[in-house]
Protein backbone atom coordinates (compact mmCIF):
# COMPACT_ATOMS: atom_id res chain seq x y z
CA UNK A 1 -101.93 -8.34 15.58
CA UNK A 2 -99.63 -7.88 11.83
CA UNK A 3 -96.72 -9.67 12.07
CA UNK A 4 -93.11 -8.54 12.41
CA UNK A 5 -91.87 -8.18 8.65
CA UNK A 6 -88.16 -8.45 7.47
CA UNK A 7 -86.74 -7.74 3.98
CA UNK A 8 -83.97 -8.88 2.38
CA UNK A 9 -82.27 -7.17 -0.40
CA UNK A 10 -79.62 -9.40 -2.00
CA UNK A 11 -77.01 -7.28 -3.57
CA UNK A 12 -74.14 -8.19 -6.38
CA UNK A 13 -72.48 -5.23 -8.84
CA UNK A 14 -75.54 -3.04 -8.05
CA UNK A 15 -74.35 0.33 -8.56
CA UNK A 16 -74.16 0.57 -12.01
CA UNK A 17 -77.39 -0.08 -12.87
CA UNK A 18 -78.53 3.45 -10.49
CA UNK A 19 -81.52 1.57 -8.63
CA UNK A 20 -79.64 0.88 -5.70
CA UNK A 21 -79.90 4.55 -3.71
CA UNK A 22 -83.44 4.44 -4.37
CA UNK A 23 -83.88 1.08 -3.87
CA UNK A 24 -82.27 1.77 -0.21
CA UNK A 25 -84.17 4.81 0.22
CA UNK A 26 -87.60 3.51 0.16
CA UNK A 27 -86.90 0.69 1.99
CA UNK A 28 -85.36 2.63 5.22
CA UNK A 29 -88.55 5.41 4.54
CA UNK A 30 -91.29 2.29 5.25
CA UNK A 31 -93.19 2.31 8.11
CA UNK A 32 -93.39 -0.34 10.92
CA UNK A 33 -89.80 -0.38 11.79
CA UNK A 34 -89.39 -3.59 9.81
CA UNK A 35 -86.04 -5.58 10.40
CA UNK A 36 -84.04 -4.59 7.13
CA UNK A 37 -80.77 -7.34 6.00
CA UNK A 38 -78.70 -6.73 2.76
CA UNK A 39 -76.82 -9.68 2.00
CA UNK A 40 -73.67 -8.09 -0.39
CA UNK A 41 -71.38 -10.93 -2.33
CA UNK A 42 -68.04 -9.11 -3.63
CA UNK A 43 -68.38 -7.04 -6.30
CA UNK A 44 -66.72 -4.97 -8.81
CA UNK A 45 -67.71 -1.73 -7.99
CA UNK A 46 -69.23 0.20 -4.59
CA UNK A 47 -71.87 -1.73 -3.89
CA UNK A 48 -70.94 -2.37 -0.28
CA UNK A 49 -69.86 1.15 0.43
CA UNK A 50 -72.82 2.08 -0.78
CA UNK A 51 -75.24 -0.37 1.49
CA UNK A 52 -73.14 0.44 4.24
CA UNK A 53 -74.36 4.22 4.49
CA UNK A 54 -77.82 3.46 5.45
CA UNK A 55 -77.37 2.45 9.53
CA UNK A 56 -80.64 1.22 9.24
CA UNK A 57 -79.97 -1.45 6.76
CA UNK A 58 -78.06 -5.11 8.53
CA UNK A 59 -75.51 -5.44 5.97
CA UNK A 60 -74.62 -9.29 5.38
CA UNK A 61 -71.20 -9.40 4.02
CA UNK A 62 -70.86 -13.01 2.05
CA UNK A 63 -69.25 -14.96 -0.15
CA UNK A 64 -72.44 -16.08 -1.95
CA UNK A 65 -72.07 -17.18 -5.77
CA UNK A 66 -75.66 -16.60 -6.74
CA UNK A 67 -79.15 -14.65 -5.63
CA UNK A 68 -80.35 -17.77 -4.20
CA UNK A 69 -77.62 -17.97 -1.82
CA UNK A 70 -77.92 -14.72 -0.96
CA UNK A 71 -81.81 -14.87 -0.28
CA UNK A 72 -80.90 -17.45 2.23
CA UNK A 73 -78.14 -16.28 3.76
CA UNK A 74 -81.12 -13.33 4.96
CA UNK A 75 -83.54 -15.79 6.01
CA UNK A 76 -81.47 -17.51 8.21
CA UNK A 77 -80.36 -14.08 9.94
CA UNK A 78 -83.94 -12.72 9.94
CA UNK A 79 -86.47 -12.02 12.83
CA UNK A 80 -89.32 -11.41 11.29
CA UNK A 81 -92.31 -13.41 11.10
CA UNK A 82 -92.88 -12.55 7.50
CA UNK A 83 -90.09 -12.23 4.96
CA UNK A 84 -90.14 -10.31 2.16
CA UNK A 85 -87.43 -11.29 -0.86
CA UNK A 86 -86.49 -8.07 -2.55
CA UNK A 87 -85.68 -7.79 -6.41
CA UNK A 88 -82.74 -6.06 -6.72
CA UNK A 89 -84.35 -3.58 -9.28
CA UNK A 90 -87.55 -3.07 -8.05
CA UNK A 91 -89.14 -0.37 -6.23
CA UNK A 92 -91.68 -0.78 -3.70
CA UNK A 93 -94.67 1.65 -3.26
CA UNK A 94 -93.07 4.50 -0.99
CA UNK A 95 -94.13 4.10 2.82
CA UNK A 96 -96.21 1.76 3.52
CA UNK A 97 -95.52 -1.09 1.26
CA UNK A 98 -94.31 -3.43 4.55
CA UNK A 99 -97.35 -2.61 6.60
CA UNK A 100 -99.68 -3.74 3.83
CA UNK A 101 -97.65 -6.88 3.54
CA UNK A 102 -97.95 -7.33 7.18
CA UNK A 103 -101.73 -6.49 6.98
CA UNK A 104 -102.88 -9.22 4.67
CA UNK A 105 -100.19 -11.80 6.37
CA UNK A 106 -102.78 -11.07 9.19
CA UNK A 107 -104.61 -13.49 7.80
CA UNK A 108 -103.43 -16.64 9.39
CA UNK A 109 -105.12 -18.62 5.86
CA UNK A 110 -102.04 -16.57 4.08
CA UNK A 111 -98.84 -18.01 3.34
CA UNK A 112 -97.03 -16.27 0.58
CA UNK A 113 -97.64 -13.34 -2.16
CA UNK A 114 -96.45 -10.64 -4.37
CA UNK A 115 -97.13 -6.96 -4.82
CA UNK A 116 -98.88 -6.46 -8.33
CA UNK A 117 -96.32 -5.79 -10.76
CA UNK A 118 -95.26 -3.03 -13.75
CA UNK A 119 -92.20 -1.46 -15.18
CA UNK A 120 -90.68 2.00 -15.16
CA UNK A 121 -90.62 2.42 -19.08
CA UNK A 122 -93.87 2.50 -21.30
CA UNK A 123 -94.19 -0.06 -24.07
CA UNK A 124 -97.43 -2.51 -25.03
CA UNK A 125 -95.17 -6.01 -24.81
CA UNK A 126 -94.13 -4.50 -21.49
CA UNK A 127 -98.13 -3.45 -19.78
CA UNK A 128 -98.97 -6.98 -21.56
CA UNK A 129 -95.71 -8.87 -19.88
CA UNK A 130 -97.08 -6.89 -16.38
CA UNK A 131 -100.40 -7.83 -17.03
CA UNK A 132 -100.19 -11.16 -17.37
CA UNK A 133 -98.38 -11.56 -14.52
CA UNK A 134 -100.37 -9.86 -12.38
CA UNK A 135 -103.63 -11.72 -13.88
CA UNK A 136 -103.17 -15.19 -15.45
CA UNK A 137 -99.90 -16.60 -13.92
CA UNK A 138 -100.49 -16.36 -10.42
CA UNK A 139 -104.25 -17.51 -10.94
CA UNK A 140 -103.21 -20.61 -13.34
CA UNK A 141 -99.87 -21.44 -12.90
CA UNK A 142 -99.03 -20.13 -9.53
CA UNK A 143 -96.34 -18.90 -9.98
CA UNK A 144 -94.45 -15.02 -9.06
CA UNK A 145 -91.52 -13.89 -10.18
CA UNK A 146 -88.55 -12.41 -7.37
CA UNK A 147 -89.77 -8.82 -9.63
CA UNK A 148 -92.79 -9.08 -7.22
CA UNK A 149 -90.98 -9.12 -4.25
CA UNK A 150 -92.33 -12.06 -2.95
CA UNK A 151 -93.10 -12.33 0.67
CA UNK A 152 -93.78 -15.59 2.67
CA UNK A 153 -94.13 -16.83 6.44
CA UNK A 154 -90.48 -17.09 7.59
CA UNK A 155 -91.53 -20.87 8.87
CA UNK A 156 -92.68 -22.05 5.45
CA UNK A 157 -89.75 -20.97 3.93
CA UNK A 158 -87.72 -22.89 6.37
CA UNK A 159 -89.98 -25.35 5.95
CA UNK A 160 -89.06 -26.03 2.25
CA UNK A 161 -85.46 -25.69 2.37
CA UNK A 162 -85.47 -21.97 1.49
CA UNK A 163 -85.15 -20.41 -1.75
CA UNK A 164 -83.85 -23.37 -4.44
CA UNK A 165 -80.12 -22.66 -4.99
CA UNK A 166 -80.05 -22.35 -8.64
CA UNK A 167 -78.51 -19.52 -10.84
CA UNK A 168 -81.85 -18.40 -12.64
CA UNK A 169 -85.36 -19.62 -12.15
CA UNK A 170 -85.00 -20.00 -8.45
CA UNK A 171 -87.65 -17.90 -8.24
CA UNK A 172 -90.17 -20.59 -10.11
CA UNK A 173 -88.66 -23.29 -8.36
CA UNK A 174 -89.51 -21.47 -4.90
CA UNK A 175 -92.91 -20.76 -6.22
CA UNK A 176 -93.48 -24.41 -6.84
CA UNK A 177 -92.94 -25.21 -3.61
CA UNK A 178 -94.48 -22.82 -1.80
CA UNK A 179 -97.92 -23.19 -3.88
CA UNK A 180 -97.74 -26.76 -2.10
CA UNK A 181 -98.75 -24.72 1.43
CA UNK A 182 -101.48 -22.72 -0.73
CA UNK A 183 -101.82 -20.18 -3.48
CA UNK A 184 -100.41 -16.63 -3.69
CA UNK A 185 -101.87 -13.71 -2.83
CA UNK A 186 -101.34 -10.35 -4.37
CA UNK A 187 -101.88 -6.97 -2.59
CA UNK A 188 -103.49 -4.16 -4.66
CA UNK A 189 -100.12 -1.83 -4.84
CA UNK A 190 -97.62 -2.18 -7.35
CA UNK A 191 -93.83 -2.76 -7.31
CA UNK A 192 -92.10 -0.94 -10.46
CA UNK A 193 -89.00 -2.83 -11.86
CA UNK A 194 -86.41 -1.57 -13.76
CA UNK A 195 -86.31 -1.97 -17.79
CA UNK A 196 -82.94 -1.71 -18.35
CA UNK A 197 -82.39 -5.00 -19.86
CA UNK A 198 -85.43 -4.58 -22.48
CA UNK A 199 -84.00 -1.14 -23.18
CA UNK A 200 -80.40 -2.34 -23.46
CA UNK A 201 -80.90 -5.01 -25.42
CA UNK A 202 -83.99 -4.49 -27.12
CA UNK A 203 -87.68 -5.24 -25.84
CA UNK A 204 -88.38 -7.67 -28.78
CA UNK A 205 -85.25 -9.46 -28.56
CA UNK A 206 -85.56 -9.76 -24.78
CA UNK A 207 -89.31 -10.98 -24.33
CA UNK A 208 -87.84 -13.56 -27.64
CA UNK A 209 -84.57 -14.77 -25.17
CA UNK A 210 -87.17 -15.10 -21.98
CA UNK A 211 -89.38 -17.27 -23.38
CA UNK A 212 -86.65 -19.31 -24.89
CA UNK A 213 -84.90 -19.72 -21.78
CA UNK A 214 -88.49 -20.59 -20.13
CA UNK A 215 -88.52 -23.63 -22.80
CA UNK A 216 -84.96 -24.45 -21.99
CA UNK A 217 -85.91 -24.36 -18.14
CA UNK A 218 -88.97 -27.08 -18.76
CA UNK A 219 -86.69 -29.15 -20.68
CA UNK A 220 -84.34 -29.55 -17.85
CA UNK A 221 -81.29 -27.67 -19.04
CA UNK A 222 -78.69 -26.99 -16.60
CA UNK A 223 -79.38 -23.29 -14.90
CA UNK A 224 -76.35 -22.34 -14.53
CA UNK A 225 -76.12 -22.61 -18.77
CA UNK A 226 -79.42 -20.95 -18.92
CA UNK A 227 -78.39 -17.99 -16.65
CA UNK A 228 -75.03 -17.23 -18.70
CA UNK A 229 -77.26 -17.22 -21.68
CA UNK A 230 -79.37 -14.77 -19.77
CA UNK A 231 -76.76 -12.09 -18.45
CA UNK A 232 -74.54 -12.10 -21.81
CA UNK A 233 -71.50 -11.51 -19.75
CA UNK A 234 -72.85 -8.97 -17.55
CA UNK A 235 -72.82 -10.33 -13.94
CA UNK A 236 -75.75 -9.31 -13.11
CA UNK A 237 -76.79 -12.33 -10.47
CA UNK A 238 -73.31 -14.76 -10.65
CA UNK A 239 -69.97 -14.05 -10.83
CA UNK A 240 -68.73 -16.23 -13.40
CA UNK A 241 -64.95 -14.68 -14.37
CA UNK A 242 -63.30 -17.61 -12.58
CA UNK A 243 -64.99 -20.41 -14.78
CA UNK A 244 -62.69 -22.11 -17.69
């Protein structure tokens, strides 16, 4: 029998980016009657008025700094046998996208995966980016990004700790772990992410910052630099108007 399948949509000044109504749309539209948590940290806008209008969505309020926290804040409330971490700009294929995940986690040999991945806006560096994502880093590296919407066994992620509290890359750093209980699987449907942050601030000088901030990661450099480097003052994951 499929296991019982949770998401968790962790949610921080959401509203102004416009993915968050469809975003909670297609997840209260999937089949299965999956358990669906969104863990909300205060914002500056309507983000929580906005969760709260879908009765079918467990709304987490929390005092969560970071996406991390968040993520694990929803494990620790979920049910599910199988949890699925949601990007908070990506879509996942309308319907059915939890009972597929809940189809190949039938497989007891499964432990964690990813839905195939593109974006919403057309540009070679972005199919590449995609590509290679979908094809060479989970087969070499093994290693998903959170744009997947990764999904593993609610046990192994208790099992390692949860999701590694860290600003950015906590999504490598849970990958790393998790590839110690066996590699990741991909289904054969695709999530589609938002561009908005190629578009806004150009694809070139984007894909340019990412990989720098990869090198930065490997060398050790504190995330929490790395991830104000990343967001350019936009609070996009952490809240950081407080620092000095």
């Amino acid at each position: 029998m499929p296991p019982t399948v949770t998401a968790i949509l962790p949610c921080f000044n959401e509203s102004r980016h416009g993915y968050l109504p469809k975003i909670l749309g297609n997840l209260t539209q999937q089949q299965g009657n999956p358990q669906l948590i969104a863990v909300v940290s205060p914002s500056q806008d309507d983000t929580l008025e906005v969760v709260s209008r879908y009765p079918a969505v467990n709304v987490i309020s929390a005092t969560a700094q970071n996406r991390a926290q968040r993520l694990n804040i929803g494990i620790q409330a979920s049910q599910g046998e199988v949890v699925l971490l949601h990007h908070p700009a990506t879509l996942l294929p309308p319907d059915d996208a939890l009972q597929q995940v809940a189809e190949l986690m039938a497989d007891p040999a499964v432990v964690w995966g990813g839905f195939r991945h593109r974006f919403d806006f057309d540009h070679w560096l972005l199919r590449f980016t995609s590509w290679y994502s979908n094809q060479q880093r989970p087969r070499h590296s093994q290693i998903l990004y959170l744009d997947h919407c990764i999904f593993a066994r609610r046990q192994a992620l208790i099992d390692i700790g949860g999701v590694p509290d860290m600003d950015i890359f906590e999504d490598t750093a849970l990958s790393l772990a998790l590839r110690q209980k066996g590699r990741p699987q991909l289904t054969d449907s695709y999530v589609t992410t938002s561009a908005r942050r190629f578009r806004d601030r150009g694809i070139y000088q984007q894909a340019l910052l990412n990989q720098l901030l990869k090198a930065m990661y490997h060398a050790n450099l504190d995330p929490k630099r790395l991830n104000r480097l990343y967001e350019h003052r936009s609070q996009i994951n952490v809240d950081y108007s407080d620092d000095s």
